[in-house]
N, C-alpha and C. Protein backbone atom coordinates (compact mmCIF):
# COMPACT_ATOMS: atom_id res chain seq x y z
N UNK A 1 47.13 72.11 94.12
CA UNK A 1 48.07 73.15 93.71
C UNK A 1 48.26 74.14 94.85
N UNK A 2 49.57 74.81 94.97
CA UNK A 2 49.55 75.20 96.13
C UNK A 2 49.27 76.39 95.69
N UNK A 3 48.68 77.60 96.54
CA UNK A 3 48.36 79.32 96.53
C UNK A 3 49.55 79.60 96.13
N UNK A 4 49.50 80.88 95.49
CA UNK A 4 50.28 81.96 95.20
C UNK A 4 50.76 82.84 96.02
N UNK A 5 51.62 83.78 96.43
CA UNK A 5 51.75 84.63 97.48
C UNK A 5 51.88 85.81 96.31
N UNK A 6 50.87 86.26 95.57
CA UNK A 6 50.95 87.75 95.55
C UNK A 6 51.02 89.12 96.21
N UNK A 7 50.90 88.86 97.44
CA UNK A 7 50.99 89.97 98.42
C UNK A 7 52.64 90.03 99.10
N UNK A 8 53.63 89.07 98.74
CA UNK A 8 54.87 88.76 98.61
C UNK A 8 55.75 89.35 97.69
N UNK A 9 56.80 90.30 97.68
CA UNK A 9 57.39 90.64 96.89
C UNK A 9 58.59 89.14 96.39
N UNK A 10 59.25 88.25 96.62
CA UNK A 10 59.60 87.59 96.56
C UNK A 10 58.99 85.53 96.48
N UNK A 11 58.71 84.88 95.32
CA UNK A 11 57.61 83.89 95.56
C UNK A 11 58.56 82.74 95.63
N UNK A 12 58.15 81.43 95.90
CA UNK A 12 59.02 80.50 96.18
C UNK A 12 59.25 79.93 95.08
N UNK A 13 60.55 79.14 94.89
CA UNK A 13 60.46 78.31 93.67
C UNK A 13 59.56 77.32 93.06
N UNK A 14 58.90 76.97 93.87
CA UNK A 14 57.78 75.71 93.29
C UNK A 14 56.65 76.75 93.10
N UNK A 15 56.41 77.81 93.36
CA UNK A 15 55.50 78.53 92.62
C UNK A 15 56.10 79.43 91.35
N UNK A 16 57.05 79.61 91.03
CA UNK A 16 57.83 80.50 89.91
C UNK A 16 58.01 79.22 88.43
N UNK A 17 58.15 78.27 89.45
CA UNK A 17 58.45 76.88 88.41
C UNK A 17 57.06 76.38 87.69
N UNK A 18 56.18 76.16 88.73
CA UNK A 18 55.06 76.21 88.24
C UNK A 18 53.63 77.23 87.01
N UNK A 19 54.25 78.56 87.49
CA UNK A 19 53.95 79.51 86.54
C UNK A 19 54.50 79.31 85.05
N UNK A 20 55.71 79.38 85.04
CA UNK A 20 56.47 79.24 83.99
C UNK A 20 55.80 77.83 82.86
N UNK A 21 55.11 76.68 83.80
CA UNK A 21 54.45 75.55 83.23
C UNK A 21 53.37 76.03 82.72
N UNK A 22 52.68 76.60 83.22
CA UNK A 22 51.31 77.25 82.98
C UNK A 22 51.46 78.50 81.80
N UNK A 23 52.49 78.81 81.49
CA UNK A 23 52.95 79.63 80.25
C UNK A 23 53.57 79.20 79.13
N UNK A 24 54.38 78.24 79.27
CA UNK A 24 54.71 77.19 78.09
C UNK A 24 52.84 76.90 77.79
N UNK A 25 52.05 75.97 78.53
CA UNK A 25 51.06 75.84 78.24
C UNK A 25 49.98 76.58 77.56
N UNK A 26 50.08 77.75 77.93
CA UNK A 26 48.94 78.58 77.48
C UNK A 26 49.63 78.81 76.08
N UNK A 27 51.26 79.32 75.25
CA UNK A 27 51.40 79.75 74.51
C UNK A 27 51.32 79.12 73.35
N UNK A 28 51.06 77.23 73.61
CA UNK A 28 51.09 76.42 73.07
C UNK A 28 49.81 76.61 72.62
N UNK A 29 49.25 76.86 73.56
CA UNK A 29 47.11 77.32 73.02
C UNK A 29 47.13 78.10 72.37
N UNK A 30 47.64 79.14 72.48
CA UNK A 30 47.85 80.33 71.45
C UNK A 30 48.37 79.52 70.06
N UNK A 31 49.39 79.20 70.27
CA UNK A 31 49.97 78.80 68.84
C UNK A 31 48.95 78.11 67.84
N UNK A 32 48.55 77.11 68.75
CA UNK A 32 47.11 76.24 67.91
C UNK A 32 46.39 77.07 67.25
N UNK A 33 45.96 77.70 68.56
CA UNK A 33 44.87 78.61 67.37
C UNK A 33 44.61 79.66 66.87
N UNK A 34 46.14 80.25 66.28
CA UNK A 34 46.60 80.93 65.31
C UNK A 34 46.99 80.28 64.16
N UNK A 35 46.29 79.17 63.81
CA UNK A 35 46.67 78.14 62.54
C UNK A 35 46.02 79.32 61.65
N UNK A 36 46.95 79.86 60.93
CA UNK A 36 46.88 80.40 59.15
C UNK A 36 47.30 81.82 59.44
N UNK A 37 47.79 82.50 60.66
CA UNK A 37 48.64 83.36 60.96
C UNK A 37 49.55 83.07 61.19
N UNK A 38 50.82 82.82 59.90
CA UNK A 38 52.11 82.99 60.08
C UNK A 38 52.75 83.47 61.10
N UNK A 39 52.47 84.86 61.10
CA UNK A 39 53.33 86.59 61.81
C UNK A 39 52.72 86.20 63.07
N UNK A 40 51.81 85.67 63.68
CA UNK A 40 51.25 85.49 65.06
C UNK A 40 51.88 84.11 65.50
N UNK A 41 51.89 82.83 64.71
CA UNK A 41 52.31 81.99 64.98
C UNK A 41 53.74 82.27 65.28
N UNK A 42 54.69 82.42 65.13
CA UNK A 42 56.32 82.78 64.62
C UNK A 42 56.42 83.42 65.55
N UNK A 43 55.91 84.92 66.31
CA UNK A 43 55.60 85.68 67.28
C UNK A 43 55.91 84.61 68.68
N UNK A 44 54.34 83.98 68.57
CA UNK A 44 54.20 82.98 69.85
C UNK A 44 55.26 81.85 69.68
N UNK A 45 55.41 81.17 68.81
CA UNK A 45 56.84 80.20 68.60
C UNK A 45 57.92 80.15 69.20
N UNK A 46 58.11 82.09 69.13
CA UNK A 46 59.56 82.34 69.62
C UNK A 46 59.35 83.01 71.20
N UNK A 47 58.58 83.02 71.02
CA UNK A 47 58.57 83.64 72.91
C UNK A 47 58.28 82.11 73.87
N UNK A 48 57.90 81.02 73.29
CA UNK A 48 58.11 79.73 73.76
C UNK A 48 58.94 78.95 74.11
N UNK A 49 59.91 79.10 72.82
CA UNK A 49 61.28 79.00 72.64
C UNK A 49 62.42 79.33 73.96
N UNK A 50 61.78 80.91 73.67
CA UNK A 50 62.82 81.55 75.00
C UNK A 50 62.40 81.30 75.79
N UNK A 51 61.52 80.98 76.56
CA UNK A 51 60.74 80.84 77.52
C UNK A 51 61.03 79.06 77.84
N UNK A 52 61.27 78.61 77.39
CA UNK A 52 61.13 77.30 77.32
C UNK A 52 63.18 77.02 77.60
N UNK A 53 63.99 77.77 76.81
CA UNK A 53 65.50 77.94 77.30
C UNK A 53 65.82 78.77 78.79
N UNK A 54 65.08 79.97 78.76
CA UNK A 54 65.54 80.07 80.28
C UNK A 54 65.43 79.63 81.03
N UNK A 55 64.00 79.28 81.42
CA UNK A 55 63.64 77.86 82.57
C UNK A 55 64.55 77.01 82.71
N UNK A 56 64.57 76.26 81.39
CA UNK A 56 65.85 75.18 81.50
C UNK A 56 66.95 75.56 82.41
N UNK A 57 67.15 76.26 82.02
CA UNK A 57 69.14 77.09 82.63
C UNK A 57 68.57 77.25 83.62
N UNK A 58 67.57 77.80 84.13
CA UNK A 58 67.39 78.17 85.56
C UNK A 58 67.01 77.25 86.17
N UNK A 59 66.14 76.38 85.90
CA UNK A 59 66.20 75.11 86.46
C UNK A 59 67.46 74.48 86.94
N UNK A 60 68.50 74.27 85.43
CA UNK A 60 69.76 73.11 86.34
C UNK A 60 70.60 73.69 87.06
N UNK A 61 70.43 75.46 87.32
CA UNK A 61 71.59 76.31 88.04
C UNK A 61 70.84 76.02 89.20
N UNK A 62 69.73 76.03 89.37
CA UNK A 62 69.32 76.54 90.75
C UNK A 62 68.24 75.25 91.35
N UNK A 63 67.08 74.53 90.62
CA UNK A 63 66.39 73.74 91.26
C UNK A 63 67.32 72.83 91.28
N UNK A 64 67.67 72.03 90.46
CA UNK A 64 68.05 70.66 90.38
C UNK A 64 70.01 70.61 91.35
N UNK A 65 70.38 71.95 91.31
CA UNK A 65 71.31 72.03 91.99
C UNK A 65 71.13 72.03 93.35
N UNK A 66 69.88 72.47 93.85
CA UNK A 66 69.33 72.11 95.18
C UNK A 66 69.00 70.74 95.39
N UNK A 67 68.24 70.00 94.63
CA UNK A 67 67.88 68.38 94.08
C UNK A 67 69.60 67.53 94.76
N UNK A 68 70.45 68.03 93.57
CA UNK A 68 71.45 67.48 93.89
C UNK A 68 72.16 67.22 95.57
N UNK A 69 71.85 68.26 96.18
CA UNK A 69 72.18 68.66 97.28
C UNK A 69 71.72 68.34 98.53
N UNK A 70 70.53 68.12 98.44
CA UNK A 70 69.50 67.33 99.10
C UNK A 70 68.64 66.30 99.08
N UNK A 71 68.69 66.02 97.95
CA UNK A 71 67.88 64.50 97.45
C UNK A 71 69.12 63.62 96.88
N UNK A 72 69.58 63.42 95.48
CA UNK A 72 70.73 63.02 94.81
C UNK A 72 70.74 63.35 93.73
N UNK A 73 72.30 62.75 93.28
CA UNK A 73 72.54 63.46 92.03
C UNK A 73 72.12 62.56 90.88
N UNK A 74 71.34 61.24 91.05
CA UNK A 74 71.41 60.52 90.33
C UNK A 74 69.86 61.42 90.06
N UNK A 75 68.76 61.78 90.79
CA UNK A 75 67.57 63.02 90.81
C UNK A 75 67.95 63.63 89.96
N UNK A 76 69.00 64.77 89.92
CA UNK A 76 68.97 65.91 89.27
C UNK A 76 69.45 65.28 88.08
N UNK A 77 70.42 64.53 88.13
CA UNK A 77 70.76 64.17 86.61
C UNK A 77 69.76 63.52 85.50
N UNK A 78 68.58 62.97 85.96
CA UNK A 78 67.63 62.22 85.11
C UNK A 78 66.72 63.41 84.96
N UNK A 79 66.35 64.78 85.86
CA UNK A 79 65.99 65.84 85.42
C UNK A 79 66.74 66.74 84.12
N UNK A 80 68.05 66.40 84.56
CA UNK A 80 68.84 67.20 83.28
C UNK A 80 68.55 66.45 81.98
N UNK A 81 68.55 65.69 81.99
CA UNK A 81 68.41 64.42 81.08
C UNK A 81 66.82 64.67 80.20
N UNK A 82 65.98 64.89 80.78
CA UNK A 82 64.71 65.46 80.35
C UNK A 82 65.02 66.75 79.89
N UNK A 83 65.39 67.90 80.08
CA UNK A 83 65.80 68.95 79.61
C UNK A 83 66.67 68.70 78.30
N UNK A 84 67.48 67.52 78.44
CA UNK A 84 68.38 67.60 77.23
C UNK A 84 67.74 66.87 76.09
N UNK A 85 66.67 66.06 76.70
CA UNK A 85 65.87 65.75 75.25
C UNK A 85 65.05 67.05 74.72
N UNK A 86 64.50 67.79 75.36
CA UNK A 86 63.69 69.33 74.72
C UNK A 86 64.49 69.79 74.35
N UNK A 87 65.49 70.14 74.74
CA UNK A 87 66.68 70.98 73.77
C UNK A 87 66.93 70.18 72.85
N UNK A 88 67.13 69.32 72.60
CA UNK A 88 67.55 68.74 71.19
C UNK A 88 66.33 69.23 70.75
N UNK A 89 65.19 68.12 70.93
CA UNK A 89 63.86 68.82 69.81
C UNK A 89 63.81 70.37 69.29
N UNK A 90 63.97 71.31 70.51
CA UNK A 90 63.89 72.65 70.13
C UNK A 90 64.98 73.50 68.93
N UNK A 91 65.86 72.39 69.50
CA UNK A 91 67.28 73.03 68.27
C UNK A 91 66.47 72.84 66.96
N UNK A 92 66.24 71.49 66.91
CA UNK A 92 65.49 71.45 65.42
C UNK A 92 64.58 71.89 65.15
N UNK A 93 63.81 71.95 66.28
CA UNK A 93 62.37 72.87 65.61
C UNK A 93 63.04 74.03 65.37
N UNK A 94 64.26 75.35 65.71
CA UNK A 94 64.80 76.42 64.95
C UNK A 94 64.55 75.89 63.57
N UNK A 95 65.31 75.42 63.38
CA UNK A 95 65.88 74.62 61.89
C UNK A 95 64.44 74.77 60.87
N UNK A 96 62.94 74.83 61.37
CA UNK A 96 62.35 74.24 60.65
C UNK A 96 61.12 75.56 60.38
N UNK A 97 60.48 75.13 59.41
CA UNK A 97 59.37 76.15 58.99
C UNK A 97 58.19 75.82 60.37
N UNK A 98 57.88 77.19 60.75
CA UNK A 98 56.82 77.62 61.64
C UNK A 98 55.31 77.55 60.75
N UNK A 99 54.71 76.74 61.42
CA UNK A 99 53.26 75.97 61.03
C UNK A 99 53.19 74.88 59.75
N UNK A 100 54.42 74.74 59.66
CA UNK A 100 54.75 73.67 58.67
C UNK A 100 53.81 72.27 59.95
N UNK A 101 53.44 71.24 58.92
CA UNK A 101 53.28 70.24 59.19
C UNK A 101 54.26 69.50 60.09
N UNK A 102 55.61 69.60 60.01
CA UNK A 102 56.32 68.98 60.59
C UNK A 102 56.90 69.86 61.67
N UNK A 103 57.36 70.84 61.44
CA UNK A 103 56.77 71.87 62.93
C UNK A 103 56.05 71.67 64.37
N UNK A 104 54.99 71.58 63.42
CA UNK A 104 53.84 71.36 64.48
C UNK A 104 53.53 70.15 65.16
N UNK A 105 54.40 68.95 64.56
CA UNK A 105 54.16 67.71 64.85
C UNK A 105 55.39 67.41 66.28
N UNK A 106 56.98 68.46 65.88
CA UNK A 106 57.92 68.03 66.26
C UNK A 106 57.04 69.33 67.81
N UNK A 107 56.74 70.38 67.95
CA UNK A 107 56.22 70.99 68.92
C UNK A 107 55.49 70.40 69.60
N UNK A 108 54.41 69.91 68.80
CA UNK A 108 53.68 68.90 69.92
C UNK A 108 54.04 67.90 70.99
N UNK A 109 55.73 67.28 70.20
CA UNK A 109 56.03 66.15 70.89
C UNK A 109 56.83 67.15 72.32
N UNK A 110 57.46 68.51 71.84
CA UNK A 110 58.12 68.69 72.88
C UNK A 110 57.33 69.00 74.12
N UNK A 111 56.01 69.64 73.84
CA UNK A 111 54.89 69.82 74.68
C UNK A 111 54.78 68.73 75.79
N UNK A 112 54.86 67.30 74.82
CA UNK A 112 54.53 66.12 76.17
C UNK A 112 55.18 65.51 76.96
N UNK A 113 56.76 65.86 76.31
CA UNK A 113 57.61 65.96 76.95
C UNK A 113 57.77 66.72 78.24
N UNK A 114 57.50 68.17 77.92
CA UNK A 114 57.55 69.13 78.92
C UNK A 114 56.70 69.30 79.89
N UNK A 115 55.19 68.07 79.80
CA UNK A 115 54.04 68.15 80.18
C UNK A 115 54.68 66.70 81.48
N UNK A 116 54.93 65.66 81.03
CA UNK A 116 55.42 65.05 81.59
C UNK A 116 56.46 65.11 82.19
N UNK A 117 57.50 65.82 82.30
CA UNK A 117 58.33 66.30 82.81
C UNK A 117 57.88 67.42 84.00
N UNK A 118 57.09 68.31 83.40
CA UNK A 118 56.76 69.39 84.61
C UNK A 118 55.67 68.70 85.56
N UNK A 119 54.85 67.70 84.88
CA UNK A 119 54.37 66.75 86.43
C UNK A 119 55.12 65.90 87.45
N UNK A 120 56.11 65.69 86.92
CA UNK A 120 57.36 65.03 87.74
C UNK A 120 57.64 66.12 88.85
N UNK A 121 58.07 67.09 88.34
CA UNK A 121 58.63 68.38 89.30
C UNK A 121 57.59 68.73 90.17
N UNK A 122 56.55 69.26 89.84
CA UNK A 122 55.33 69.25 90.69
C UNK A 122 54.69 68.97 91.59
N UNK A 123 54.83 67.16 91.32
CA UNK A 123 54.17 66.34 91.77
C UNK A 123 55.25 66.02 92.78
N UNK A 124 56.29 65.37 92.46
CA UNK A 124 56.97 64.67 93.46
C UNK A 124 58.14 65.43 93.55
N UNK A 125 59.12 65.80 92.95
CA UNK A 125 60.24 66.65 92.97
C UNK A 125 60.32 68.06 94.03
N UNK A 126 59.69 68.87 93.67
CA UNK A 126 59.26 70.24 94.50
C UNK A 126 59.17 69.58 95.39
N UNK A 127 57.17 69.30 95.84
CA UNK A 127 57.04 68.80 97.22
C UNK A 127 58.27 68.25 98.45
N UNK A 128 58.99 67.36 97.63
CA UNK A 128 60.27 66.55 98.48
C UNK A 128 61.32 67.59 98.95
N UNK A 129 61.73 69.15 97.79
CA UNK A 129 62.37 69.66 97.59
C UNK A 129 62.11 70.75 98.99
N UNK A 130 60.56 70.88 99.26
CA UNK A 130 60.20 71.94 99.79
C UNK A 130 59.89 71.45 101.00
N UNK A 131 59.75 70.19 101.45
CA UNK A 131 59.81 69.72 102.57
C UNK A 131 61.09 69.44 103.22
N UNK A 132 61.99 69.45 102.66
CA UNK A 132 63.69 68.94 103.32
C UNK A 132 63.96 70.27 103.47
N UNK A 133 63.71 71.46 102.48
CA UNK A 133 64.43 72.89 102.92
C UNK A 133 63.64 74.47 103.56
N UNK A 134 62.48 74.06 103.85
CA UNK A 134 61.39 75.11 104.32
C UNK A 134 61.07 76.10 103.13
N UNK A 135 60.48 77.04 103.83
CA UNK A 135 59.53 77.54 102.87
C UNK A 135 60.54 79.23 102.63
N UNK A 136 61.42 79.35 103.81
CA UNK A 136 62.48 80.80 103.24
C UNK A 136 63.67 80.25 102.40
N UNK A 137 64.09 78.97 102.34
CA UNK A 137 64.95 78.83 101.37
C UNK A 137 64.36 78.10 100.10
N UNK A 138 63.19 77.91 99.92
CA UNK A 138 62.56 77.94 98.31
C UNK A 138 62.18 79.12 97.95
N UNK A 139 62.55 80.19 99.07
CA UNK A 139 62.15 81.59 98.53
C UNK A 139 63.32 81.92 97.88
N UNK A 140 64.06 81.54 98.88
CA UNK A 140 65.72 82.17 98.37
C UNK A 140 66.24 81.27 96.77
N UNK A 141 65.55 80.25 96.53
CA UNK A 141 65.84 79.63 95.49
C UNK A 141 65.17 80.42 94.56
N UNK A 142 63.91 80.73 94.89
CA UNK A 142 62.76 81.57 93.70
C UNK A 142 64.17 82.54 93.43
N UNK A 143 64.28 83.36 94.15
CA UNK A 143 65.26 84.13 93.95
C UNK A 143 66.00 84.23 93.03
N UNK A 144 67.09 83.21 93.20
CA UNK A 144 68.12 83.07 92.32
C UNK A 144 67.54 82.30 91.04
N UNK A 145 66.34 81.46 91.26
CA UNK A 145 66.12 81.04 90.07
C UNK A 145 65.75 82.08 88.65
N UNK A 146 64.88 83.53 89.17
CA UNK A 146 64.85 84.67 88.15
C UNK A 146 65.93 85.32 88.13
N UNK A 147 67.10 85.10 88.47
CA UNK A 147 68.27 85.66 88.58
C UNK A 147 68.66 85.46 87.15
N UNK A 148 68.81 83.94 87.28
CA UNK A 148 69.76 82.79 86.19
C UNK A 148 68.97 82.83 85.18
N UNK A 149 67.58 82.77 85.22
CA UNK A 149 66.55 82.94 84.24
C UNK A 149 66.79 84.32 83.04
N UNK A 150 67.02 85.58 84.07
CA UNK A 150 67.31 86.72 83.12
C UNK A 150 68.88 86.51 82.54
N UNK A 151 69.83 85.78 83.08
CA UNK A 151 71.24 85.99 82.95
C UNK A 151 71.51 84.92 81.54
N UNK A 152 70.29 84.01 81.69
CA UNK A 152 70.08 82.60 80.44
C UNK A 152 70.03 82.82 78.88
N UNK A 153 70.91 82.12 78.06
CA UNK A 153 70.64 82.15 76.82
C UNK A 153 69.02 81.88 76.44
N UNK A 154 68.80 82.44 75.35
CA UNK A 154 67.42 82.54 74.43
C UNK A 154 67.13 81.86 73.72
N UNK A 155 68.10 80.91 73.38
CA UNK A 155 67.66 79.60 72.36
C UNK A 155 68.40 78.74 72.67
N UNK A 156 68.00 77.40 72.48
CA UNK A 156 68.40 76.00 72.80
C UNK A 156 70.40 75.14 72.70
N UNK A 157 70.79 75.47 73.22
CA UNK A 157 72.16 74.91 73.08
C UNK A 157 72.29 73.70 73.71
N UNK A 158 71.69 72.58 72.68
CA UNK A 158 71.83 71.04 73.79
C UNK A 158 73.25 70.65 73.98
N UNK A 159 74.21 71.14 73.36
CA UNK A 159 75.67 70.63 73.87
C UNK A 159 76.54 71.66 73.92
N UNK A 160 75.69 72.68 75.41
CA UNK A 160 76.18 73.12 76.53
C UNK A 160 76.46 72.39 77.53
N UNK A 161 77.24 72.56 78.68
CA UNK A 161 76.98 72.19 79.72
C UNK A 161 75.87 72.40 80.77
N UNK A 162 75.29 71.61 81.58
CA UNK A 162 74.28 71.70 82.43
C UNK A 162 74.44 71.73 83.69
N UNK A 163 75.36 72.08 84.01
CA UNK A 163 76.06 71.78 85.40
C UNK A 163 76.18 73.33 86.20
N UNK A 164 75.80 73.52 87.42
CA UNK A 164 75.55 75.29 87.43
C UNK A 164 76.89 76.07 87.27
N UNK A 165 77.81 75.90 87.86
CA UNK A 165 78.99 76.19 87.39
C UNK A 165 78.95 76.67 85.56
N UNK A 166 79.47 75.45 85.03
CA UNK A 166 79.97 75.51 83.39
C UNK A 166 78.84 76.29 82.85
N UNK A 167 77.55 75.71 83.21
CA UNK A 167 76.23 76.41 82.54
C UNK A 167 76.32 77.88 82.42
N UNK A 168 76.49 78.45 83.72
CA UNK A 168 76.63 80.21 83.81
C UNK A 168 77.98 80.54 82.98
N UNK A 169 79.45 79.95 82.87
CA UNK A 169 80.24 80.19 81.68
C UNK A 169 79.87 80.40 80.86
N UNK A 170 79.33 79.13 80.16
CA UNK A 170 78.72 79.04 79.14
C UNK A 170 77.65 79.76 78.26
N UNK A 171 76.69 80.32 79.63
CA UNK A 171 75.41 80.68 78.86
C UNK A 171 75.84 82.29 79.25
N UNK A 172 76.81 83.14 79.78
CA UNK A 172 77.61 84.22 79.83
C UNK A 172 78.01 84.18 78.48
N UNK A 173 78.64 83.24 78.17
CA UNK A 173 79.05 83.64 76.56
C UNK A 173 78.15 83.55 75.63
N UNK A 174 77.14 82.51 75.67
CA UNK A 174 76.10 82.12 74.33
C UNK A 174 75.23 83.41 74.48
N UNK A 175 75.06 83.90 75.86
CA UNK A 175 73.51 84.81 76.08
C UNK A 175 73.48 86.38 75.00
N UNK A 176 74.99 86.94 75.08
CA UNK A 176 74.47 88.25 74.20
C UNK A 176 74.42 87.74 72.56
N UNK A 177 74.99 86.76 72.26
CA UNK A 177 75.11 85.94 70.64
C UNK A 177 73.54 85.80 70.66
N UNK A 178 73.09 84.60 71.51
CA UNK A 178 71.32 85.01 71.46
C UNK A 178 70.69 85.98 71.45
N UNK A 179 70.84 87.13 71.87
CA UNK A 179 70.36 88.22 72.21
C UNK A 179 70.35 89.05 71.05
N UNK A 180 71.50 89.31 70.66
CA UNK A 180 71.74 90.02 69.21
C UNK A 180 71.12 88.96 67.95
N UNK A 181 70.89 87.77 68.09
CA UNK A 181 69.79 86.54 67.46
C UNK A 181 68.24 87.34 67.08
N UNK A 182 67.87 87.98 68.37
CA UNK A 182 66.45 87.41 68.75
C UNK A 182 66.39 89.40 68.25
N UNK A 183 67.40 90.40 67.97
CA UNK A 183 66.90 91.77 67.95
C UNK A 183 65.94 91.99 66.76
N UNK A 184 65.96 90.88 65.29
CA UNK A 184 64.78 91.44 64.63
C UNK A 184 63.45 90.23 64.49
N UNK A 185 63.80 89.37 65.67
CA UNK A 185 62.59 88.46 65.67
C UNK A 185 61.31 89.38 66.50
N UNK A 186 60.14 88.95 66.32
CA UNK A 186 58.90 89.82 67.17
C UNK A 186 58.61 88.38 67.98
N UNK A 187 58.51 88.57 68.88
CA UNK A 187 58.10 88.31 70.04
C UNK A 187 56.46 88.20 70.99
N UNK A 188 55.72 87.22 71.04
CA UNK A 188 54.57 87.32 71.68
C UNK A 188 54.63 87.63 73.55
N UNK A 189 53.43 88.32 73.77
CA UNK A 189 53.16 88.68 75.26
C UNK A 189 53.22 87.66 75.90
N UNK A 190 54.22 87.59 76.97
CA UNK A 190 53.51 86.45 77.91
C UNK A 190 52.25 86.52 78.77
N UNK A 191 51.15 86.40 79.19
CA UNK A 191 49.79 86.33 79.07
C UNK A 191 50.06 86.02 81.28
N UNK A 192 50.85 84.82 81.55
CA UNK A 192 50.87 83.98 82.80
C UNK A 192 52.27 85.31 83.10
N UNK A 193 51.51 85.68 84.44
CA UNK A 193 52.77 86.15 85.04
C UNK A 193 53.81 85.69 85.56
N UNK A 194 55.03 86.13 85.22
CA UNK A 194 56.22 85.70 85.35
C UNK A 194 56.71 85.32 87.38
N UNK A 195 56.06 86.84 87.70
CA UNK A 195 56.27 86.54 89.24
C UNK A 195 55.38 86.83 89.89
């Protein structure tokens, strides 16, 4: 795993991408073992949720649009493609009772999804990503990637567009509809720092 640059006001994308893994992860721990707290479960649920939609968006605006650019598009598109199976799952997990049996079954699956998916990026994706473009333009990607991240809808729209262009249309219009969504949901701490 590569170091962190906390003494950096600005971190690179394969470390911002990576954090963000390590926080889906942990909240998923949380969720477990808040089994028979509703109000805590529901809390952590939904800060997963969002957490789990901005990445996305910021991912296909900014990593995989670099992917495209420098590796291929047939790359970024089988990345989008993984994203668009979690968004489906996540749409439905909205749909469904929090710590319900089937809840927890359909969360789990998106977990291994996202587990397998974020070792892809990690492992081979980044590395390739960060070797073709140095280490100041994965900064400049970190960059824009918390850009798109704050600018990103809050819940799952699998038939949006994913494309960085349409996506920022798109998630310009979906983001304050989410937003005004999420004003009487409560929300858990994120625990993994963001930057």
């Amino acid at each position: 795993m590569q170091a962190l640059h906390p003494s950096t006001p600005s971190r690179p994308l394969d470390d911002l991408v990576k954090l963000d893994h390590r926080s889906f992860n942990e909240l998923h721990a949380r969720y477990k073992a808040s089994v028979g707290d509703q109000r805590a479960q529901t809390a952590i649920a939904n800060e997963l949720i969002r957490e789990i939609a901005q990445h996305s968006a910021g991912e296909e605006m900014t990593f995989y649009a670099a992917v495209q650019e420098h590796e291929s598009t047939q790359l970024a598109d089988h990345l989008r493609g993984a994203h668009q199976g979690v968004k489906e799952m996540l749409y439905t997990l909205e749909s469904r009772q929090v710590g319900s049996a089937e809840y927890d079954l359909l969360l789990d699956q998106v977990m291994t999804e996202l587990n397998t998916h974020a070792l892809e990026e990690e492992n081979q994706v980044l590395p390739t990503l960060r070797a073709q473009i140095g280490e100041d333009n994965m900064i400049k990607l970190g960059q824009q990637f918390l850009g798109a991240k704050r600018m990103a809808p809050t819940h799952p729209h699998p038939s949006a567009p994913d494309k960085p262009v349409t996506e920022a249309i798109a998630g310009a219009m979906t983001t304050p509809l989410d937003k005004l969504r999420d004003i009487p949901r409560e929300f858990a701490e994120r625990r993994v720092p963001e930057e």
